[in-house]
Protein backbone atom coordinates (compact mmCIF):
# COMPACT_ATOMS: atom_id res chain seq x y z
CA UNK A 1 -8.82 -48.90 42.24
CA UNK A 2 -5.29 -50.30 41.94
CA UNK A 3 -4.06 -51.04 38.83
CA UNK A 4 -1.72 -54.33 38.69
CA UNK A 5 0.17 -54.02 34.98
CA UNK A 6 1.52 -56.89 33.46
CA UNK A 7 4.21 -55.87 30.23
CA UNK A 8 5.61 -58.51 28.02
CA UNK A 9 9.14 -58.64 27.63
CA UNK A 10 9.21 -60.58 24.57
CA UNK A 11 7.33 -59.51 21.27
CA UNK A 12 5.79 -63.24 20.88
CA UNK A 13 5.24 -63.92 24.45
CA UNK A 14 2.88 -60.92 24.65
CA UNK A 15 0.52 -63.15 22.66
CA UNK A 16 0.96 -65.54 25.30
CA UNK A 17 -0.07 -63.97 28.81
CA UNK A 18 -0.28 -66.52 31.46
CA UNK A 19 -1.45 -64.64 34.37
CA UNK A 20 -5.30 -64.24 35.46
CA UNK A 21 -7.26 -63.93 38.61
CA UNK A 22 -6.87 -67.03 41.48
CA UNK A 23 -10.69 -67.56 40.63
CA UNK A 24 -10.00 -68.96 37.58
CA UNK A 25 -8.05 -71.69 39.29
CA UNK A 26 -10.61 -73.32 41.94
CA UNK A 27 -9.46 -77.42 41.83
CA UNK A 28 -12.17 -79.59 41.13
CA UNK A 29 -11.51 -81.18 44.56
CA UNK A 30 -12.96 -78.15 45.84
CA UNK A 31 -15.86 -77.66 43.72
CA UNK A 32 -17.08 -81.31 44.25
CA UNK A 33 -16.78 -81.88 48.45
CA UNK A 34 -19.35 -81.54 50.34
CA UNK A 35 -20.61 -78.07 52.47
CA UNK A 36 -21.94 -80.31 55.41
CA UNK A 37 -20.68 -83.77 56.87
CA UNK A 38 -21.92 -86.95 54.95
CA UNK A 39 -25.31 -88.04 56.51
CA UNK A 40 -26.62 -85.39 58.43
CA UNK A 41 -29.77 -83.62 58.23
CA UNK A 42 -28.98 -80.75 60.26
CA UNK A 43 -26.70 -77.76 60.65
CA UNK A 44 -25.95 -78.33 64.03
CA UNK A 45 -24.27 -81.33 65.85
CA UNK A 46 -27.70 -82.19 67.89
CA UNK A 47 -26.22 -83.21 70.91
CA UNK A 48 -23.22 -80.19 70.76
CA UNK A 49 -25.19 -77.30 68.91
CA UNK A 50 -22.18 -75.14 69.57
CA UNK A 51 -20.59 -76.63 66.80
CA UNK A 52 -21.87 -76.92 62.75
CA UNK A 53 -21.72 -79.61 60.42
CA UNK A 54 -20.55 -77.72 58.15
CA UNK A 55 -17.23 -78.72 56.15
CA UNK A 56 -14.27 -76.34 55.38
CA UNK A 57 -15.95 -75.77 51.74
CA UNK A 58 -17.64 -73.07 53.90
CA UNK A 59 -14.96 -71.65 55.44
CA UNK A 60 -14.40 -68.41 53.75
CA UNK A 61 -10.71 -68.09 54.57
CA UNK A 62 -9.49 -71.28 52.92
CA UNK A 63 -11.73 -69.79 49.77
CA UNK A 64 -10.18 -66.22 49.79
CA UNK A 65 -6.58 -67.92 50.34
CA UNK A 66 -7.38 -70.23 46.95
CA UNK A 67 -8.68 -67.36 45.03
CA UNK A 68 -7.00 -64.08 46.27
CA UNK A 69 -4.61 -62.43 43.80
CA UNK A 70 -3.65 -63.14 40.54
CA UNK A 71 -2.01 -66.38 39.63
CA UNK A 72 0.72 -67.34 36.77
CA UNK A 73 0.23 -70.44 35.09
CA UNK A 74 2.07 -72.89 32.80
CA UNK A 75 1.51 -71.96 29.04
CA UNK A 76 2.33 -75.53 27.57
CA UNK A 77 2.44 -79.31 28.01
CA UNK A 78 5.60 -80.19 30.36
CA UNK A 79 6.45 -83.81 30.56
CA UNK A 80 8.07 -85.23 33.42
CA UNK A 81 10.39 -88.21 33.31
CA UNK A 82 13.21 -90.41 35.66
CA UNK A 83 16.39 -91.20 33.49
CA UNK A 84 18.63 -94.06 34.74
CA UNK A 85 20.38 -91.97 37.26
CA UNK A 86 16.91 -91.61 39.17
CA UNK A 87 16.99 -87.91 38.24
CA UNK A 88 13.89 -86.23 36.50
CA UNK A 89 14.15 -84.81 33.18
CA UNK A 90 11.24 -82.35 31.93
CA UNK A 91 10.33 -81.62 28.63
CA UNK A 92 8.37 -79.50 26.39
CA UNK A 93 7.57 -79.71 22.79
CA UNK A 94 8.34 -75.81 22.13
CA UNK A 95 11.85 -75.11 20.40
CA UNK A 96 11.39 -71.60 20.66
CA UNK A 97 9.91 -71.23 24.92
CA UNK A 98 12.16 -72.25 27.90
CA UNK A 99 9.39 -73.36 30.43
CA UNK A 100 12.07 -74.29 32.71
CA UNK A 101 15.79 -73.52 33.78
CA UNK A 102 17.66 -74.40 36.52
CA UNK A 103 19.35 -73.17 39.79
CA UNK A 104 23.35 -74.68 40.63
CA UNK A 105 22.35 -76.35 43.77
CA UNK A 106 25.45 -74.01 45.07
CA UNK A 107 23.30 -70.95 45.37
CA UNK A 108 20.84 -73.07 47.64
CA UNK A 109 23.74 -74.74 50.04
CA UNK A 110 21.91 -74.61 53.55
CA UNK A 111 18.36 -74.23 52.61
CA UNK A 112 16.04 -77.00 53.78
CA UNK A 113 14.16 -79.23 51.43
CA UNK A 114 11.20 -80.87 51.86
CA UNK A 115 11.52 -84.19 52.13
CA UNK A 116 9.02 -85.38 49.69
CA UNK A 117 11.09 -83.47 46.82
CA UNK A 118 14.13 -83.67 44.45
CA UNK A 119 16.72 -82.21 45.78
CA UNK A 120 17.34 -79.77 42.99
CA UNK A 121 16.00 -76.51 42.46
CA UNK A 122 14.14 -75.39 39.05
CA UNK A 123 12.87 -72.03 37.91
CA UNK A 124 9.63 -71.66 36.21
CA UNK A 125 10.35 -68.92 33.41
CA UNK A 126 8.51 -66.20 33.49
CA UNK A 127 8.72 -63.22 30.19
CA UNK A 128 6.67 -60.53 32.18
CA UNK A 129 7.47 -57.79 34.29
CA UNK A 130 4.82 -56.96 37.16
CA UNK A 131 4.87 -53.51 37.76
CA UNK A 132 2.57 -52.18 40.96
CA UNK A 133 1.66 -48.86 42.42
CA UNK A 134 4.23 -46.93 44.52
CA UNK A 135 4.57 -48.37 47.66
CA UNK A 136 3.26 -51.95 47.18
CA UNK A 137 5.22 -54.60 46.88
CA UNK A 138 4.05 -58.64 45.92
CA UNK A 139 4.23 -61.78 47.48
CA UNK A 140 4.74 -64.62 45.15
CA UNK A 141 4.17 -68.25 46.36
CA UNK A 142 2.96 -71.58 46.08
CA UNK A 143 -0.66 -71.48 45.06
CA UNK A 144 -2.13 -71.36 48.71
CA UNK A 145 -3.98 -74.72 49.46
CA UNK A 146 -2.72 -76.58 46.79
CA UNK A 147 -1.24 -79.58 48.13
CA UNK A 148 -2.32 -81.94 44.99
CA UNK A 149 -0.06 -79.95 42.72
CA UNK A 150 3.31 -82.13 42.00
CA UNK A 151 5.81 -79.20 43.12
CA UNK A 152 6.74 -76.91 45.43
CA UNK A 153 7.10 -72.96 44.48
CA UNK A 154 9.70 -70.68 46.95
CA UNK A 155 7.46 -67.72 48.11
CA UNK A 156 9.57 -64.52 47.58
CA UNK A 157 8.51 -61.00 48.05
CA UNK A 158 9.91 -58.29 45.10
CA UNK A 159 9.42 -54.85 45.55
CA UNK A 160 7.75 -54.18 41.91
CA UNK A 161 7.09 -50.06 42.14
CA UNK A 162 10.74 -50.37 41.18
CA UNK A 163 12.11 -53.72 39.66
CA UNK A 164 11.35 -53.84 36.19
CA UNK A 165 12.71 -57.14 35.61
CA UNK A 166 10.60 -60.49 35.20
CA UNK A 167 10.45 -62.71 38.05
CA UNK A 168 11.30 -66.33 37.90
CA UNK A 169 9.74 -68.56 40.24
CA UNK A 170 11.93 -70.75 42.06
CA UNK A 171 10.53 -74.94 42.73
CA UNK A 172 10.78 -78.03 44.33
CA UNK A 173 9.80 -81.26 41.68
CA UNK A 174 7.79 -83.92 44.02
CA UNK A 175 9.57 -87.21 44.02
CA UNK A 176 6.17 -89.44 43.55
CA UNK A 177 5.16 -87.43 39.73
CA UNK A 178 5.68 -88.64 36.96
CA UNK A 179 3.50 -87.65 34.17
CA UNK A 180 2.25 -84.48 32.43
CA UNK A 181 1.85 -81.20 34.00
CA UNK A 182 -0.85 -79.65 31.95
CA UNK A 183 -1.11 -76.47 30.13
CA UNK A 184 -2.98 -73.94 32.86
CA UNK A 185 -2.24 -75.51 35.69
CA UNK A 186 -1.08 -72.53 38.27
CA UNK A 187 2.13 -72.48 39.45
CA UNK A 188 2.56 -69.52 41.80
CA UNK A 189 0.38 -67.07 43.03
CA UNK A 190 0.45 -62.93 43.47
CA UNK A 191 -0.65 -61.35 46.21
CA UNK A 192 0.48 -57.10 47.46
CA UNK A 193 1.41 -55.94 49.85
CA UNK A 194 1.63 -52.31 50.87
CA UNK A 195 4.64 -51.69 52.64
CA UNK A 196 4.27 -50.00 55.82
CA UNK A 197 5.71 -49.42 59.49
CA UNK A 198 4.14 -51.67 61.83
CA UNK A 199 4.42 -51.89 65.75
CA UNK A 200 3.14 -54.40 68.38
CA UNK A 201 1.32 -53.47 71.69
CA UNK A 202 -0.53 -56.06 73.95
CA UNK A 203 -3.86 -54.69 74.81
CA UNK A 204 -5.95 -56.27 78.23
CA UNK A 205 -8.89 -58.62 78.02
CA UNK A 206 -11.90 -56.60 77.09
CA UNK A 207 -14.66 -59.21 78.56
CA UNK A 208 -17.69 -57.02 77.22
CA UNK A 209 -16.37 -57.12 73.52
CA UNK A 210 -14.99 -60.93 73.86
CA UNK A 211 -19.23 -61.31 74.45
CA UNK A 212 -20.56 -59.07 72.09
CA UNK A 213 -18.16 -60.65 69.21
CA UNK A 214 -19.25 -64.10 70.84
CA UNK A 215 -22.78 -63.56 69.98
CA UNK A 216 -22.41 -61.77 67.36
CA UNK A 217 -20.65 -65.07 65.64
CA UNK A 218 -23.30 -67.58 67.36
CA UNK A 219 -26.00 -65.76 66.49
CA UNK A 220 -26.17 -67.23 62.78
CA UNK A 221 -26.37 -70.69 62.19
CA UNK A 222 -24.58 -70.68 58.76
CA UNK A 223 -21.39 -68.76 57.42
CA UNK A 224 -21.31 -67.05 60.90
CA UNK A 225 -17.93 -65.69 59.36
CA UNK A 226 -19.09 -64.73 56.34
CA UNK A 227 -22.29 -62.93 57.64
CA UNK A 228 -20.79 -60.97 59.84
CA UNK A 229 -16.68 -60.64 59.50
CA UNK A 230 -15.88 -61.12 55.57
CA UNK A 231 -15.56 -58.40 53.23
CA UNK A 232 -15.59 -58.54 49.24
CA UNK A 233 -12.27 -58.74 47.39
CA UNK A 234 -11.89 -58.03 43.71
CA UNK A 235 -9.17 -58.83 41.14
CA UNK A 236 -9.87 -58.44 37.80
């Protein structure tokens, strides 16, 4: 097994950790829609059997997106506020912990922003280093699937068999949020990648295996994916 190691670079902060497995982080959302579409009493669309009633809480791949990796998570209370100017202000009760910092908008002249967000780029702090086996690199973004969340993280990958820095997360603030963002909430999530030589080639339609995968999918009524595609992932 790979071993992901996480070293604190501050003797108080390593009291503090603030990374765990995605499946700590399901949203509630999730956990409380429904599998199958409200009112029915079937899997299958009667007059359309083709197709399922079942919702995308049984779609593996939106699960293994929300839970894959690790994810690093906010260690304290961070208030959000609009001064006067219309510009947010965030703060944190902590005289001793910089939650946030801040980018010049300089360093960003030309990249896009979404349109829904501040126009000023934050950093989440981080005080760990990630350190991976040789060869693998991660990919840090957004928490995959979380739209509710009131920012936006930069995805980034950082080759970590070598950089023994930590890595700050770069974000977008959401215009609508004001508020608290809690303590826990995720904030951007680690995936690896192994880095490797890849090449393309276009192979011809193979009708026999397009019908064998066909039925091989149709063949089961529920999690057709899951029965007979997924495999297990494990991050402890």
């Amino acid at each position: 097994m790979n071993i992901f190691s996480i070293v604190a670079n501050d003797p108080v902060d390593q009291h503090f950790p603030n990374v765990l497995p995605s499946t700590n982080f399901v949203p509630d959302w999730y956990k409380k829609s429904s599998q199958n579409f409200p009112e029915t009493k079937t899997e299958l669309i009667i007059n359309k059997p083709v197709i399922t009633t079942s919702t995308y809480k049984k779609c593996s791949p939106f699960l293994d997106a929300l839970t894959s990796g690790y994810m690093v998570y906010t260690t304290c209370d961070i208030e959000v506020t609009i001064l006067d100017s219309g510009q947010p202000y965030m703060m944190w009760r902590s005289n001793r912990r910089t939650a946030i910092t801040t980018h010049d908008n300089v360093q960003w002249e030309g990249l896009y922003k979404p349109e829904d967000c501040h126009d000023f780029v934050y950093k989440w702090e981080n005080s760990f280093i990630f350190n991976t086996p040789s060869g693998y690199s991660c990919l840090f973004n957004h928490p995959l699937n979380r739209f509710d969340l009131p920012f936006y993280t930069l995805s980034g990958v950082v080759d970590t068999d070598g950089y023994n820095l930590a890595v700050k997360f770069p974000f977008f603030l959401k215009k609508n949020f004001t508020g608290i963002i809690e303590k826990n909430t995720p904030v951007a999530q680690i995936n690896f990648i192994k880095r490797e030589n890849w090449d393309r080639e276009f192979l011809p339609f193979d009708e026999t295996k397009s019908i064998i995968n066909n039925e091989r999918f149709y063949s089961k009524i529920k999690r057709s994916y899951k029965n007979g595609f997924w495999n297990k992932k494990v991050y402890k």
